[in-house]
Protein backbone atom coordinates (compact mmCIF):
# COMPACT_ATOMS: atom_id res chain seq x y z
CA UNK A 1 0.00 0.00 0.00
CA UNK A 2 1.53 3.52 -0.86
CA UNK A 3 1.67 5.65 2.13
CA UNK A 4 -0.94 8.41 0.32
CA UNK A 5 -3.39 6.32 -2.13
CA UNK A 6 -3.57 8.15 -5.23
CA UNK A 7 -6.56 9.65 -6.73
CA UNK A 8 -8.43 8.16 -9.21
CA UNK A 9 -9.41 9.70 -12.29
CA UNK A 10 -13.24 10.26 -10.81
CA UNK A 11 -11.89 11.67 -8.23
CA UNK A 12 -9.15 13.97 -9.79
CA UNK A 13 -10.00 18.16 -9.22
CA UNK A 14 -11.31 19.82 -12.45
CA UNK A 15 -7.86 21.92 -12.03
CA UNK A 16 -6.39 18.42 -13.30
CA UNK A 17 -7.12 19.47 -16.91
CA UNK A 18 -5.09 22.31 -17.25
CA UNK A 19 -2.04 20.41 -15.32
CA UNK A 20 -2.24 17.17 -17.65
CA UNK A 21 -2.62 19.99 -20.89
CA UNK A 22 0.85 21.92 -19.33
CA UNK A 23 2.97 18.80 -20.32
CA UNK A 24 2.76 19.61 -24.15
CA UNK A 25 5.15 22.21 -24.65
CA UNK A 26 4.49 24.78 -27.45
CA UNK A 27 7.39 23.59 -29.84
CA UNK A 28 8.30 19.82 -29.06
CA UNK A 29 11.01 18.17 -30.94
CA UNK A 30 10.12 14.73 -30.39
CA UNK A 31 6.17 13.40 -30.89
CA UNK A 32 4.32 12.96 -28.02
CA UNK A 33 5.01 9.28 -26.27
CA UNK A 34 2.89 6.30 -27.55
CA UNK A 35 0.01 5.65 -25.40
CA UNK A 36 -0.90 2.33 -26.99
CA UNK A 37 0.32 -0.50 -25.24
CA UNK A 38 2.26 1.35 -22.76
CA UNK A 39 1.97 2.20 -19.02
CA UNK A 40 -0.27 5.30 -18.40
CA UNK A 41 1.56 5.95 -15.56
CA UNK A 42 -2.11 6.42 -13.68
CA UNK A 43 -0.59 6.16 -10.10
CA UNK A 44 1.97 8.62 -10.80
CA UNK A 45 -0.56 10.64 -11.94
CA UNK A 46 -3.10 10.37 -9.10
CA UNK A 47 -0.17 11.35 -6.93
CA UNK A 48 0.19 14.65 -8.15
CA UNK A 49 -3.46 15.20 -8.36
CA UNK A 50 -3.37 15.80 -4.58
CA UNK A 51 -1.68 19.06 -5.67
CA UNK A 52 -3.01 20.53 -9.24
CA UNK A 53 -1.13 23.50 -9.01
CA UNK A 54 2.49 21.90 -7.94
CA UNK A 55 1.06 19.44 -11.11
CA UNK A 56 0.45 22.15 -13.46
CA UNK A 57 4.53 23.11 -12.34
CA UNK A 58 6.15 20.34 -12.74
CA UNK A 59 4.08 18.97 -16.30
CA UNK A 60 5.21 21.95 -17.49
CA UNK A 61 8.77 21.59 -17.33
CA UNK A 62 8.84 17.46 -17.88
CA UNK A 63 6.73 18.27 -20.90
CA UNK A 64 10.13 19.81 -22.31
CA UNK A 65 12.74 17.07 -21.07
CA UNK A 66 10.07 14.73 -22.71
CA UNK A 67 8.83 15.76 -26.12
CA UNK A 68 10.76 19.12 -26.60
CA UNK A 69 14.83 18.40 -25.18
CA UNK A 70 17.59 18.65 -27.55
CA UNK A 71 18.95 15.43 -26.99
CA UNK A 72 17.82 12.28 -28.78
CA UNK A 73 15.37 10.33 -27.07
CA UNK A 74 17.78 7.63 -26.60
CA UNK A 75 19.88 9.93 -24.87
CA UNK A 76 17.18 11.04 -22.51
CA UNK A 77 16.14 7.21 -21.94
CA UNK A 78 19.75 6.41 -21.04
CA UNK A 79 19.59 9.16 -18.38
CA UNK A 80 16.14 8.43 -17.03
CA UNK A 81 16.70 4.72 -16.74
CA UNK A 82 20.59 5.38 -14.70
CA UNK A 83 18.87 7.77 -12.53
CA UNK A 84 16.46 5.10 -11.83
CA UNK A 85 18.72 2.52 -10.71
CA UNK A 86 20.97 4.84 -9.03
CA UNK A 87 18.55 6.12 -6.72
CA UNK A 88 16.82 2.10 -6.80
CA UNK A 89 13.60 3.06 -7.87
CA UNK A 90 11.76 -0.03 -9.94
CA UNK A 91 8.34 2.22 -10.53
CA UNK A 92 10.50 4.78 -12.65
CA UNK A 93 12.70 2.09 -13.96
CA UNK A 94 9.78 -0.23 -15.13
CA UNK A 95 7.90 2.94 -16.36
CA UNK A 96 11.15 3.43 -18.60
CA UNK A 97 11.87 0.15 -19.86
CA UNK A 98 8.86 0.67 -22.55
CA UNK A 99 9.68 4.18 -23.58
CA UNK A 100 13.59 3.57 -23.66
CA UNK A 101 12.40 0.25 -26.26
CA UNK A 102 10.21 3.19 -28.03
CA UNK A 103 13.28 5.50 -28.54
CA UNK A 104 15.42 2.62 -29.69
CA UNK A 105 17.04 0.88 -26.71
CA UNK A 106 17.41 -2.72 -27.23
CA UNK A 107 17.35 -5.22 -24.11
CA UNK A 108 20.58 -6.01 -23.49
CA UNK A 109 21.50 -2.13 -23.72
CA UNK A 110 18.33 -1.83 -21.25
CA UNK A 111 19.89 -4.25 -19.10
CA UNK A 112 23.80 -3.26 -19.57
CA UNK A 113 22.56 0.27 -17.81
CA UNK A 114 22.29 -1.15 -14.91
CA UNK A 115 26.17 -1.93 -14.60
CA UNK A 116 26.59 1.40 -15.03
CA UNK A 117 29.57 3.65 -17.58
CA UNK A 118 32.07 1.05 -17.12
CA UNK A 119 30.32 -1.90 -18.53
CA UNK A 120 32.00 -3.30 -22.24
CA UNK A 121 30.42 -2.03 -25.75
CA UNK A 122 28.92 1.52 -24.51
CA UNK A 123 30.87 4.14 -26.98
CA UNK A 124 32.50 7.33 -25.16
CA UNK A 125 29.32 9.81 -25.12
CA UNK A 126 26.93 7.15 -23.82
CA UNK A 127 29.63 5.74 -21.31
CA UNK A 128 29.88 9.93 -20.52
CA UNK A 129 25.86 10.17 -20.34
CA UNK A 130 25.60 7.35 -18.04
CA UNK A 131 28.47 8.63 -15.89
CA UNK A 132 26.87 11.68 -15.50
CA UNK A 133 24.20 10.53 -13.59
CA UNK A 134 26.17 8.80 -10.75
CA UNK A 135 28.54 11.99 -10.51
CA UNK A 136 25.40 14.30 -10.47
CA UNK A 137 23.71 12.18 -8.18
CA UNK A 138 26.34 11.27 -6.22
CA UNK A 139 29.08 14.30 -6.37
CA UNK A 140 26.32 17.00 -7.02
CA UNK A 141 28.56 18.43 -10.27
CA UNK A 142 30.14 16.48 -13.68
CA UNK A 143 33.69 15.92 -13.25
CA UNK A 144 36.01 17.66 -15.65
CA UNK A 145 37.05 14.26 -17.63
CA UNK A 146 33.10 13.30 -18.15
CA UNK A 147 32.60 17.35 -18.94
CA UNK A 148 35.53 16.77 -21.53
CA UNK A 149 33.51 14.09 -23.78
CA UNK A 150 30.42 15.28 -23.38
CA UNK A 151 31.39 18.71 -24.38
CA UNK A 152 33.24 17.36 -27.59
CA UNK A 153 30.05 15.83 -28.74
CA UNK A 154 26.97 18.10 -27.22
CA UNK A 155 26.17 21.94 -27.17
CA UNK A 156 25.48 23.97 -24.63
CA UNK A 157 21.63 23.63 -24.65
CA UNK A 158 22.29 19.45 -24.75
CA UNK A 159 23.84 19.21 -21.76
CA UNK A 160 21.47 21.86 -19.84
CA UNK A 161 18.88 19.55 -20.71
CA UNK A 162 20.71 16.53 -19.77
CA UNK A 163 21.76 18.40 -15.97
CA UNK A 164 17.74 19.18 -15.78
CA UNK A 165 16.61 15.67 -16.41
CA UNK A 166 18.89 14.01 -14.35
CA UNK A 167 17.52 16.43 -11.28
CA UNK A 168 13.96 15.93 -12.95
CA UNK A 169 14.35 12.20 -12.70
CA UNK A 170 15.73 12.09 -9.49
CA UNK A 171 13.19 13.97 -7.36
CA UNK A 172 10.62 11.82 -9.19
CA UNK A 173 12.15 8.95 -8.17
CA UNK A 174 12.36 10.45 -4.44
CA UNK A 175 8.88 10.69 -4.94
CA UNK A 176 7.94 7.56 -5.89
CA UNK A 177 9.73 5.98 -2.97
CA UNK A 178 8.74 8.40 -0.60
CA UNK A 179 5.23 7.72 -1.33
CA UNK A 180 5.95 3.59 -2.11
CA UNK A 181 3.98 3.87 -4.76
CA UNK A 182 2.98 1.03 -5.99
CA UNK A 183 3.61 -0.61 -9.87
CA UNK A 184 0.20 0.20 -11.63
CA UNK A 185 -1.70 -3.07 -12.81
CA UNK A 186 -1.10 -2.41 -16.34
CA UNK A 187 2.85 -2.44 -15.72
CA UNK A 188 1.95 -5.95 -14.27
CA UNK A 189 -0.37 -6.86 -17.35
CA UNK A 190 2.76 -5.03 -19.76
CA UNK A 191 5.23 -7.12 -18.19
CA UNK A 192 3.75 -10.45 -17.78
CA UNK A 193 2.42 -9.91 -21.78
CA UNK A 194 6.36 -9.27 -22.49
CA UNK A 195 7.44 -12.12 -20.82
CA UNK A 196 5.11 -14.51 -22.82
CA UNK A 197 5.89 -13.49 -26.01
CA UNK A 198 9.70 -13.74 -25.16
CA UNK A 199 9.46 -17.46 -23.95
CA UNK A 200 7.43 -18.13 -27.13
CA UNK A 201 10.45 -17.01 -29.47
């Protein structure tokens, strides 16, 4: 049980409307994330329907690192899902799985992630992305060899967006343990579905 339940969507405030419409930024780079056959993230979302203002806030600015950032989406997905298992969160790492498959992650790069920048076949920038995160995280700053690479291959808007999802990531996934929320059932359904069709192959 999560420590606060989250709202259902009968029970969300009308002021949910405007929040939820916040997270499409006016000019977005990147098409909005498949809703078909993925997670919709409903507990996540009942969680900040408790507070439709800090909602509106926060949609706002993940609507950016989401559909609007100037990295790839496989960059983003690399940072999301090392944030995820550095601060051992499985809601936002499970949430990420199907959206880092979306922007072109393949399973064993999914699952090399969570050995971290020093694991075999990552090139330099996404050995430097991933490394990122832990010094962030961990240090609070990028050291200057990790700034070195990453500067040689982003600009300087790339890696502001990379420093803001890394923080955005992280106090989500304080949230999301803070709260214990709990994997939604259609993770469950998502997963167990995967897991068929891979012992069918």
């Amino acid at each position: 049980m999560a420590r606060i339940e989250p709202l259902t969507l009968r029970e969300f405030p009308k002021e949910m409307r405007g929040a939820l419409a916040a997270m499409t930024p006016p000019n977005p780079r990147h098409a909005q994330p498949s809703t078909e056959g993925r997670p919709k993230a409903l507990n996540t979302l009942g969680t900040f329907a408790h507070h439709p203002e800090l909602a509106k806030a926060y949609f706002t600015f993940n609507g950016h690192l989401l559909m609007a950032t100037t990295l790839s989406e496989r960059q983003r997905e690399l940072l999301v899902l090392r944030v995820s298992v550095v601060r051992d969160s499985g809601y936002e790492w499970i949430q990420h799985v199907f959206m880092a498959r979306d922007a072109g992650l393949d399973d064993d790069e999914i699952s090399r992630v969570t050995f971290g920048p020093t694991a075999p076949f990552w090139d330099e920038l996404d050995a430097a992305i991933l490394r990122s995160v832990d010094e962030l995280i961990v240090d609070g700053e990028i050291s200057a060899s990790t700034w070195k690479v990453l500067a040689a291959h982003l600009d300087v808007q790339q890696i502001l967006d990379l420093i803001f999802t890394v923080g955005s990531y992280d106090l989500l996934a304080r949230m999301f343990r803070s709260f214990e929320l709990e994997i939604d059932q259609d993770i469950k359904d998502l997963v167990a579905e995967h897991a068929a069709k891979a012992e069918a192959l």
